[in-house]
Protein backbone atom coordinates (compact mmCIF):
# COMPACT_ATOMS: atom_id res chain seq x y z
CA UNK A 1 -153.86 36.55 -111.25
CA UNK A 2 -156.14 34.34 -113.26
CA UNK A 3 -157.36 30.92 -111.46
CA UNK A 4 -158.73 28.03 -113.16
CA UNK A 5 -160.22 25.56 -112.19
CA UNK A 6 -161.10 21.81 -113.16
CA UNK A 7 -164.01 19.74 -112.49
CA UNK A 8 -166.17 23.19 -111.73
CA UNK A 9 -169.22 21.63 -110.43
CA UNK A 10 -168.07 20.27 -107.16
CA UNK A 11 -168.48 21.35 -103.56
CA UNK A 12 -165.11 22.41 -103.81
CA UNK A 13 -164.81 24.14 -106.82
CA UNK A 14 -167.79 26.18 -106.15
CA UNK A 15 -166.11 27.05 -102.65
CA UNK A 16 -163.18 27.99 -104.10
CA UNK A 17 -165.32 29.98 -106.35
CA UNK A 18 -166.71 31.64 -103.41
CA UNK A 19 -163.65 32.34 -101.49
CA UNK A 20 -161.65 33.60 -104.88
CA UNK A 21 -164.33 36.16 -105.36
CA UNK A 22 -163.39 38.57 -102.39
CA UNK A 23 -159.58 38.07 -103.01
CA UNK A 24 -157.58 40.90 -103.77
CA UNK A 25 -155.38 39.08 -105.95
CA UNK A 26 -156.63 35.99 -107.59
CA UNK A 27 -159.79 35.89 -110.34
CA UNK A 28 -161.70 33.18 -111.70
CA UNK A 29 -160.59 32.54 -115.00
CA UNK A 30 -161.13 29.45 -116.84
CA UNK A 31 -164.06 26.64 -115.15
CA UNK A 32 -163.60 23.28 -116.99
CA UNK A 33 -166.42 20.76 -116.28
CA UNK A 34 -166.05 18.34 -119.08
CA UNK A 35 -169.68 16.93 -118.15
CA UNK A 36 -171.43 20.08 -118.21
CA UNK A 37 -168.95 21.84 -120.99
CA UNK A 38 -171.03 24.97 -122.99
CA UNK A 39 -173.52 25.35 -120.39
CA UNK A 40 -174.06 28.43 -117.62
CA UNK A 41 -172.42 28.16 -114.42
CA UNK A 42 -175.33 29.34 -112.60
CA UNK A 43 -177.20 26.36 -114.18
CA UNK A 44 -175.38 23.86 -111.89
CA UNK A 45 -175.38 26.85 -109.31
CA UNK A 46 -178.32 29.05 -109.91
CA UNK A 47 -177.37 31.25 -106.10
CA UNK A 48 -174.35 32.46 -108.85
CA UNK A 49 -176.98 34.01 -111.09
CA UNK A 50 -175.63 37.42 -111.51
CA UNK A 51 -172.58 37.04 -109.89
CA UNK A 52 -170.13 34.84 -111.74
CA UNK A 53 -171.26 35.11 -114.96
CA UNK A 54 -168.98 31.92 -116.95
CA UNK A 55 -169.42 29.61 -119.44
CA UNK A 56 -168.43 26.16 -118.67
CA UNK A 57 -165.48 24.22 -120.94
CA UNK A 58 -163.90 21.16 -121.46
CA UNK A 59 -160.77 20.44 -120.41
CA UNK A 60 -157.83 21.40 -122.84
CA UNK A 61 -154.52 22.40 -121.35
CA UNK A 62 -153.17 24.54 -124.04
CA UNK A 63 -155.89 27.13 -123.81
CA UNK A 64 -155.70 27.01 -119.91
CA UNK A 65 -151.95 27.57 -119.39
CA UNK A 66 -152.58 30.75 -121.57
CA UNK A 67 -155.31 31.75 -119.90
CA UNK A 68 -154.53 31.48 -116.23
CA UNK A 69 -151.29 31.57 -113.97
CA UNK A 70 -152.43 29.02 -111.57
CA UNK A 71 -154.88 26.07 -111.33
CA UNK A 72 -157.27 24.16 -108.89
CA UNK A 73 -157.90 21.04 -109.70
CA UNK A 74 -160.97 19.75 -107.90
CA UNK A 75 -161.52 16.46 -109.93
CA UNK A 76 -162.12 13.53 -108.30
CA UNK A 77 -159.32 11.19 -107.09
CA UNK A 78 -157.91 9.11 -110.13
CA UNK A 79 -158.15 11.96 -112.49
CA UNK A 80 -156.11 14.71 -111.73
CA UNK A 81 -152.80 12.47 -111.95
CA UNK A 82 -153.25 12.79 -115.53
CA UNK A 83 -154.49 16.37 -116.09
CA UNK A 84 -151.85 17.85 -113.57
CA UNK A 85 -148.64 16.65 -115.75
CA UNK A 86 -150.11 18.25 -118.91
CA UNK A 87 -150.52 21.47 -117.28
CA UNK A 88 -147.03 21.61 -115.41
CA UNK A 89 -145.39 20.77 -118.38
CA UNK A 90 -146.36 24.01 -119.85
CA UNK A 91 -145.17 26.11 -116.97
CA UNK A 92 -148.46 26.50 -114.59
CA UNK A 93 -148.42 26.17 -111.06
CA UNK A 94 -150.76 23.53 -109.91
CA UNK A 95 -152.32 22.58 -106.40
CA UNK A 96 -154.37 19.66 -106.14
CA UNK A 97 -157.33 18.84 -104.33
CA UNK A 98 -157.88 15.17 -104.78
CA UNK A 99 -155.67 12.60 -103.41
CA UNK A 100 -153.30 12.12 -106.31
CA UNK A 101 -150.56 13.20 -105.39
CA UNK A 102 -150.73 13.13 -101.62
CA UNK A 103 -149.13 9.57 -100.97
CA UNK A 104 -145.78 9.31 -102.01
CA UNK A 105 -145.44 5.31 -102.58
CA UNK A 106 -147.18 4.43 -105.93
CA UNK A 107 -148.18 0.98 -104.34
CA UNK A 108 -149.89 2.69 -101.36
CA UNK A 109 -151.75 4.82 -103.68
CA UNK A 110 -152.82 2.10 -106.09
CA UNK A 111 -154.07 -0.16 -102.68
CA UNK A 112 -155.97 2.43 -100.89
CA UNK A 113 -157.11 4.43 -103.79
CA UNK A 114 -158.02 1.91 -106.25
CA UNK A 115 -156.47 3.45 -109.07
CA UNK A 116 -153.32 3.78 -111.20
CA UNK A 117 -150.87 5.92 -109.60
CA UNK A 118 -148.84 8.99 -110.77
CA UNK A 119 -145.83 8.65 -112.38
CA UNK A 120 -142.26 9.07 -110.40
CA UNK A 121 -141.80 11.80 -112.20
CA UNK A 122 -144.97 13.82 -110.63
CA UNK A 123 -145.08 12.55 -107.20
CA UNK A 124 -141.36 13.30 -106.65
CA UNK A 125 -142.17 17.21 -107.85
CA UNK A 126 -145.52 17.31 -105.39
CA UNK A 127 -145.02 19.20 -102.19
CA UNK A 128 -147.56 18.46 -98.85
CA UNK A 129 -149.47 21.39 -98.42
CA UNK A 130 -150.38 21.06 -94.84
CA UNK A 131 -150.20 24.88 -94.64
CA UNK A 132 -148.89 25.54 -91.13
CA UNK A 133 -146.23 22.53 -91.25
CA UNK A 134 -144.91 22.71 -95.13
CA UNK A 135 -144.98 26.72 -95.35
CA UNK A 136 -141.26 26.96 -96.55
CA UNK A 137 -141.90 24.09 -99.25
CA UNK A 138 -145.23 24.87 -100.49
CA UNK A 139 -143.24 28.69 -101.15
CA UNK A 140 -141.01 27.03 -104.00
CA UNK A 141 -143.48 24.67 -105.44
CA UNK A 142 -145.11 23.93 -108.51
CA UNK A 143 -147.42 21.03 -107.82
CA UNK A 144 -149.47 20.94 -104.04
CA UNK A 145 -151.14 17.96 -103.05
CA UNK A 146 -153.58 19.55 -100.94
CA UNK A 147 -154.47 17.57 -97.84
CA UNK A 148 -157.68 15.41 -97.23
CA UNK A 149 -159.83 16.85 -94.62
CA UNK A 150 -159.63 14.22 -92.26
CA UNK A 151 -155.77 14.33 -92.20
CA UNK A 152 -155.33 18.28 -91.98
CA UNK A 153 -158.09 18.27 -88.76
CA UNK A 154 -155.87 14.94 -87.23
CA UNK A 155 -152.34 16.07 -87.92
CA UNK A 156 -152.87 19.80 -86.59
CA UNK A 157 -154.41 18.01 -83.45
CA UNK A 158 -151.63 15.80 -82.87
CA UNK A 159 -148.42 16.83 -84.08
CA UNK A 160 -147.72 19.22 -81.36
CA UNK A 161 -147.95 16.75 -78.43
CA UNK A 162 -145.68 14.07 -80.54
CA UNK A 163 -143.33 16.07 -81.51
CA UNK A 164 -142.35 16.86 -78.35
CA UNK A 165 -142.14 13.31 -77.54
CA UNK A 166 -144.94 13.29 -75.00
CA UNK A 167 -147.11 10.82 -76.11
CA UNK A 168 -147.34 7.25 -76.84
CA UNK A 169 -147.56 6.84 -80.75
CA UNK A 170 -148.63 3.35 -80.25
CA UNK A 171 -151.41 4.35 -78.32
CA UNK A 172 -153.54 6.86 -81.00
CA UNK A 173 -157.47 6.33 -81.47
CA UNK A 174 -159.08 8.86 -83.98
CA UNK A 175 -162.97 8.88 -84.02
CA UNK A 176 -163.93 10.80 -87.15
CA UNK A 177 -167.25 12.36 -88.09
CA UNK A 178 -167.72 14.52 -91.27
CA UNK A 179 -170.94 15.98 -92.45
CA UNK A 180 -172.51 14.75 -96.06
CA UNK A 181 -170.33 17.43 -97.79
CA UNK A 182 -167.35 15.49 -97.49
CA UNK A 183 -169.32 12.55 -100.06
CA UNK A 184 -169.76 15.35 -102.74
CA UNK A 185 -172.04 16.39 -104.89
CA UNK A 186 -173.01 13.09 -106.62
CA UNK A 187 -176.31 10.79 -105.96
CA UNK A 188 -175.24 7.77 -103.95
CA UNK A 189 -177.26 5.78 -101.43
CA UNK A 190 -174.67 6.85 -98.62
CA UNK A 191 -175.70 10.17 -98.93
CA UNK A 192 -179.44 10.21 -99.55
CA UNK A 193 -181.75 12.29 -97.21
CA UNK A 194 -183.93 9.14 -95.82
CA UNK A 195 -180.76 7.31 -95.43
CA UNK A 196 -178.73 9.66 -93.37
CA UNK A 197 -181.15 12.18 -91.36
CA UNK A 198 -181.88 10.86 -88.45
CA UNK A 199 -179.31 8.65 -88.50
CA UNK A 200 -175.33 8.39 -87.44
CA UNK A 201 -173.24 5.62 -88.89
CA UNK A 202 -169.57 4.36 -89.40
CA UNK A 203 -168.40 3.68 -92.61
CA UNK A 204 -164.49 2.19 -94.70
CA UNK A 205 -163.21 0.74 -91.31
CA UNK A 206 -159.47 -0.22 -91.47
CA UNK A 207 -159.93 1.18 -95.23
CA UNK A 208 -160.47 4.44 -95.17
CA UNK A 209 -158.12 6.58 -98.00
CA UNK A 210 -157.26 8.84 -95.65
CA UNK A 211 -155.29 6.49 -93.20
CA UNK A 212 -152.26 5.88 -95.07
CA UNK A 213 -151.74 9.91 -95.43
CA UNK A 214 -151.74 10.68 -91.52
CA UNK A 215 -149.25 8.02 -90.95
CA UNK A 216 -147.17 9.68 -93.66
CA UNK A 217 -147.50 12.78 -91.93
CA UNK A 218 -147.20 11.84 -88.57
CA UNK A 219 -143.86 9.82 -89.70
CA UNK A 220 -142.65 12.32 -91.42
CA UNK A 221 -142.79 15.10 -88.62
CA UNK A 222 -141.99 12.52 -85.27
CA UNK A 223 -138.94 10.10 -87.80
CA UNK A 224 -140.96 6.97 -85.75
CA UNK A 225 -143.60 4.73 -87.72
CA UNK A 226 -146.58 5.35 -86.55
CA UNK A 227 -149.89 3.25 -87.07
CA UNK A 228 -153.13 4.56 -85.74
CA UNK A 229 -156.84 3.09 -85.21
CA UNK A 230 -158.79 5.66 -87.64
CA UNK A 231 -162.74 5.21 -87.28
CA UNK A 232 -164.84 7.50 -89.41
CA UNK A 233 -168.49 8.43 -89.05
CA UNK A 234 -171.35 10.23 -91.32
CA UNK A 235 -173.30 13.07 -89.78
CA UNK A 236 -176.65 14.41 -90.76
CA UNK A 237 -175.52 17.78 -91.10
CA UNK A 238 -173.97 19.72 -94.56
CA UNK A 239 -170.17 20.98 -93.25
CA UNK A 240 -168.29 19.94 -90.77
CA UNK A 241 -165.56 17.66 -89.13
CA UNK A 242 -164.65 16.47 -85.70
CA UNK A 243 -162.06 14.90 -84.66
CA UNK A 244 -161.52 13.41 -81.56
CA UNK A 245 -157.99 11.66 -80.51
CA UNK A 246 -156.81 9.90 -77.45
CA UNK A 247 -153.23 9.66 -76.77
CA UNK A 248 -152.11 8.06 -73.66
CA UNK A 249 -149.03 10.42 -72.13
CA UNK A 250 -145.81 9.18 -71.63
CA UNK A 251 -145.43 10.82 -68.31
CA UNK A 252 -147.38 13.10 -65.84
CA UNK A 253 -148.62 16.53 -67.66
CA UNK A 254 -151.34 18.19 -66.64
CA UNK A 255 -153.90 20.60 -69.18
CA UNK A 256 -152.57 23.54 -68.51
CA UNK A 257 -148.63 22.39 -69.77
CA UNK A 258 -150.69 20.70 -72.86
CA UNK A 259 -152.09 23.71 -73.50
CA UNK A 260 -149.44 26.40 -73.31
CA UNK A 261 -147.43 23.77 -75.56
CA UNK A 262 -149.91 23.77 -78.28
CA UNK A 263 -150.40 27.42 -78.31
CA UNK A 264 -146.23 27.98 -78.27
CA UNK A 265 -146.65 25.53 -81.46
CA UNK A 266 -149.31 27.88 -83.25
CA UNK A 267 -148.35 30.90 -82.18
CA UNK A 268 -147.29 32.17 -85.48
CA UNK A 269 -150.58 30.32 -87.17
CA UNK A 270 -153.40 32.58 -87.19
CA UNK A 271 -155.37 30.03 -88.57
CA UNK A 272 -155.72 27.39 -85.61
CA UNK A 273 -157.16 28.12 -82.80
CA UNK A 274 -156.24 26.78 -79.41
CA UNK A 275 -159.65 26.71 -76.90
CA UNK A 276 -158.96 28.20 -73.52
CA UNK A 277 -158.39 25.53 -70.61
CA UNK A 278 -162.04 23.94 -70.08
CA UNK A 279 -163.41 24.67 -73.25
CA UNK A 280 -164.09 22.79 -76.46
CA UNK A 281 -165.23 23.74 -79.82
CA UNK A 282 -167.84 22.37 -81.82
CA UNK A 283 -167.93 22.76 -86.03
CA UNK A 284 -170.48 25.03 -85.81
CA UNK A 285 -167.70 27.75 -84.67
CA UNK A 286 -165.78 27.45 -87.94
CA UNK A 287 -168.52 26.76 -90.41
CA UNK A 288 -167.53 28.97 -93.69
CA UNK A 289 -164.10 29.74 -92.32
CA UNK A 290 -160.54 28.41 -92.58
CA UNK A 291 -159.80 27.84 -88.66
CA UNK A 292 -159.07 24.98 -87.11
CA UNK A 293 -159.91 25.02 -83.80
CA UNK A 294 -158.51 22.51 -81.22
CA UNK A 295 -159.67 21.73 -77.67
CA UNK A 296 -157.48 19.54 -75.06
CA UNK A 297 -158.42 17.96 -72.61
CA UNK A 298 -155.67 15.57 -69.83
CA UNK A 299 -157.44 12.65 -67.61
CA UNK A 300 -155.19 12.62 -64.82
CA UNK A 301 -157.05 9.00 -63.71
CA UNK A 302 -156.25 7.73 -66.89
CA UNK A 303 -153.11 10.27 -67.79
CA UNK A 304 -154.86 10.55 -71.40
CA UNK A 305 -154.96 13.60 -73.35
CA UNK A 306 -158.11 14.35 -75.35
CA UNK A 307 -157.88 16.42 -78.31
CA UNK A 308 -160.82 17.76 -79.85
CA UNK A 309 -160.12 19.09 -83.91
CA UNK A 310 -162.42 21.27 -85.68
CA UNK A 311 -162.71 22.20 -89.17
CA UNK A 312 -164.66 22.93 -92.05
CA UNK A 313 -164.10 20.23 -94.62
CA UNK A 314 -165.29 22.34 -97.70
CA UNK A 315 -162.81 25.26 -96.53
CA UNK A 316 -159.67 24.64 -94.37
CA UNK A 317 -160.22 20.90 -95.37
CA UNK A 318 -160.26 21.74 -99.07
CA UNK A 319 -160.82 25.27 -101.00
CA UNK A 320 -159.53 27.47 -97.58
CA UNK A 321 -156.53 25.38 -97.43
CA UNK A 322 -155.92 25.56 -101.23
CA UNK A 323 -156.27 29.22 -101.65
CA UNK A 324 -153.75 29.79 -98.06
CA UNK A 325 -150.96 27.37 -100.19
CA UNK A 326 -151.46 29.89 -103.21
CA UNK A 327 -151.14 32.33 -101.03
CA UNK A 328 -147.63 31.27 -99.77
CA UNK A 329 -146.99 29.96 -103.52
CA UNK A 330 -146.99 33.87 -104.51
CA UNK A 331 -145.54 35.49 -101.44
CA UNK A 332 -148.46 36.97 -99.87
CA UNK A 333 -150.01 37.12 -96.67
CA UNK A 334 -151.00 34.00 -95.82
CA UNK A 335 -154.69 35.34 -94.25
CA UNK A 336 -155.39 37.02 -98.07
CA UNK A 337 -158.87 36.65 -99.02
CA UNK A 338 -159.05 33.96 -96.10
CA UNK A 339 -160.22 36.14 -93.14
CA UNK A 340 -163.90 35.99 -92.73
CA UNK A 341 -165.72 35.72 -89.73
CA UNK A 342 -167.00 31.93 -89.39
CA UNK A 343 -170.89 31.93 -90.01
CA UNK A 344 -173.13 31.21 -86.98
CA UNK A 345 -175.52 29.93 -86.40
């Protein structure tokens, strides 16, 4: 199955370039990069040279519904809302990575996002594709909003302990840090060298895109609104999030019930990764790989729970995730093409 995919130049196109190249079943078709249209991929990417050997095009969604059976679009948020429509219209399955689609309220969208929001039409058709949650939707869809990274590394680490109503959801703190990845590939002073080695720093407190989407999430799954206090932070390294959440418990539970409760939740998701009792994973142990890997942790002085969530942004928090919804999209093993080893060091 042809893949194409839009806005080719990104971290996450080029990872879902990199992950579509050892799967049995999907193929790089068409790359559209409007900005760097009739010029070499391995110009932008020069460790392609010999490898993927493509031409760059512009966007034009006749010629890409004919030339591929499915499409990535990894465009920045604000642009895909427009390119997606054109492309269902004419019969392709989409999944989004950008935030388009992901909120359902077109007000919410327009005040976090800063931009004009999807039609009715187009939200209404997008499914959630929080992969272990969403599995039986994301099967009969057309249109994924793919999940931010932040939100698929904080809903896998909570959802388990609020759905079972042990937890007080007034009571959630989320302290975020993402490595420079998560900024992309453009020049900004955020994510200049002098500016960030060496360095550790909080950034869109109270505004950050990606609060609105948990609390959809977390609504969603638990029927109770839920508002949390969401703090992110930039870390001097390339890949890599961690999440850390405190929940205070509604009653007394100790580790090891936390633990066997999260692992009876995943036990059918080989993708996430429950740490043994007393152990807690760092990003380095999923770097290139599409685990999530979660660590918990119960005060009994403070009858807190502590849950430590793992991912790579670029892969389970973007082109991993993406590639397991096509793979439920087409019926396949969910693990297809998804099963490396993480890369350590």
């Amino acid at each position: 199955m042809k893949a194409a995919i839009i806005g080719g130049t990104g971290y996450g196109a080029i990872e879902l370039i990199r992950l579509i190249q050892n799967h049995p079943y999907l193929e790089v078709g068409t790359v559209v990069s409007n900005s760097q249209a009739g010029s070499d991929f391995s110009d932008s990417y020069p460790h392609l040279s010999n490898i993927v050997n493509l031409t760059l095009e512009k966007f034009n969604a006749e010629k890409i519904s004919k030339e591929n059976e499915i499409v990535f679009l990894a465009t920045p948020s604000g642009v895909s809302s427009s390119l997606a429509p054109q492309l269902i219209d004419k019969g392709i399955k989409v999944i989004d990575l950008s935030g388009d689609f992901r909120l359902r309220s077109q007000t919410e969208y327009e005040t976090w996002y800063k931009h004009s929001a999807p039609t009715e039409e187009y939200l209404s058709k997008a499914v959630y594709g929080l992969s272990e949650i969403y599995a039986e939707e994301i099967k009969g869809a057309t249109l994924i909003a793919n999940p931010g990274c932040y939100p698929t590394a904080t809903s896998l680490g909570l959802l388990p302990i609020l759905k079972a109503n042990l937890a007080d959801s007034k009571s959630i703190i989320i302290d975020a840090k993402s490595g420079v990845s998560g900024a992309g590939r453009g020049l900004s002073l955020t994510s200049h060298y002098a500016e960030i080695n060496e360095n550790l720093k909080a950034y869109k407190l109270g505004a950050h895109q990606h609060i609105p989407e948990i609390e959809q999430v977390l609504k969603d799954e638990t029927g109770s609104l839920i508002t949390v206090s969401f703090t992110t932070h930039l870390v001097p390294m390339n890949r890599g999030i961690m999440i850390t959440a405190y929940v205070n418990l509604t009653g007394k539970i100790s580790t090891s019930e936390v633990h066997d409760l999260y692992s009876e939740f995943y036990k059918d998701h080989p993708f996430v990764r429950i740490r043994p009792e007393g152990t807690y994973p760092a990003t380095k142990e999923v770097q290139g790989s599409n685990y999530c890997d979660i660590g918990l942790h119960v005060d009994p002085r403070t009858n807190r729970l502590t849950i430590i969530s793992v991912i790579d942004n670029l892969v389970k928090g973007a082109a991993g995730q993406a590639i397991q919804n096509a793979n439920l999209m087409n019926n396949w093993d969910i693990r297809t093409g998804l099963d490396s080893i993480p890369m350590y060091p």
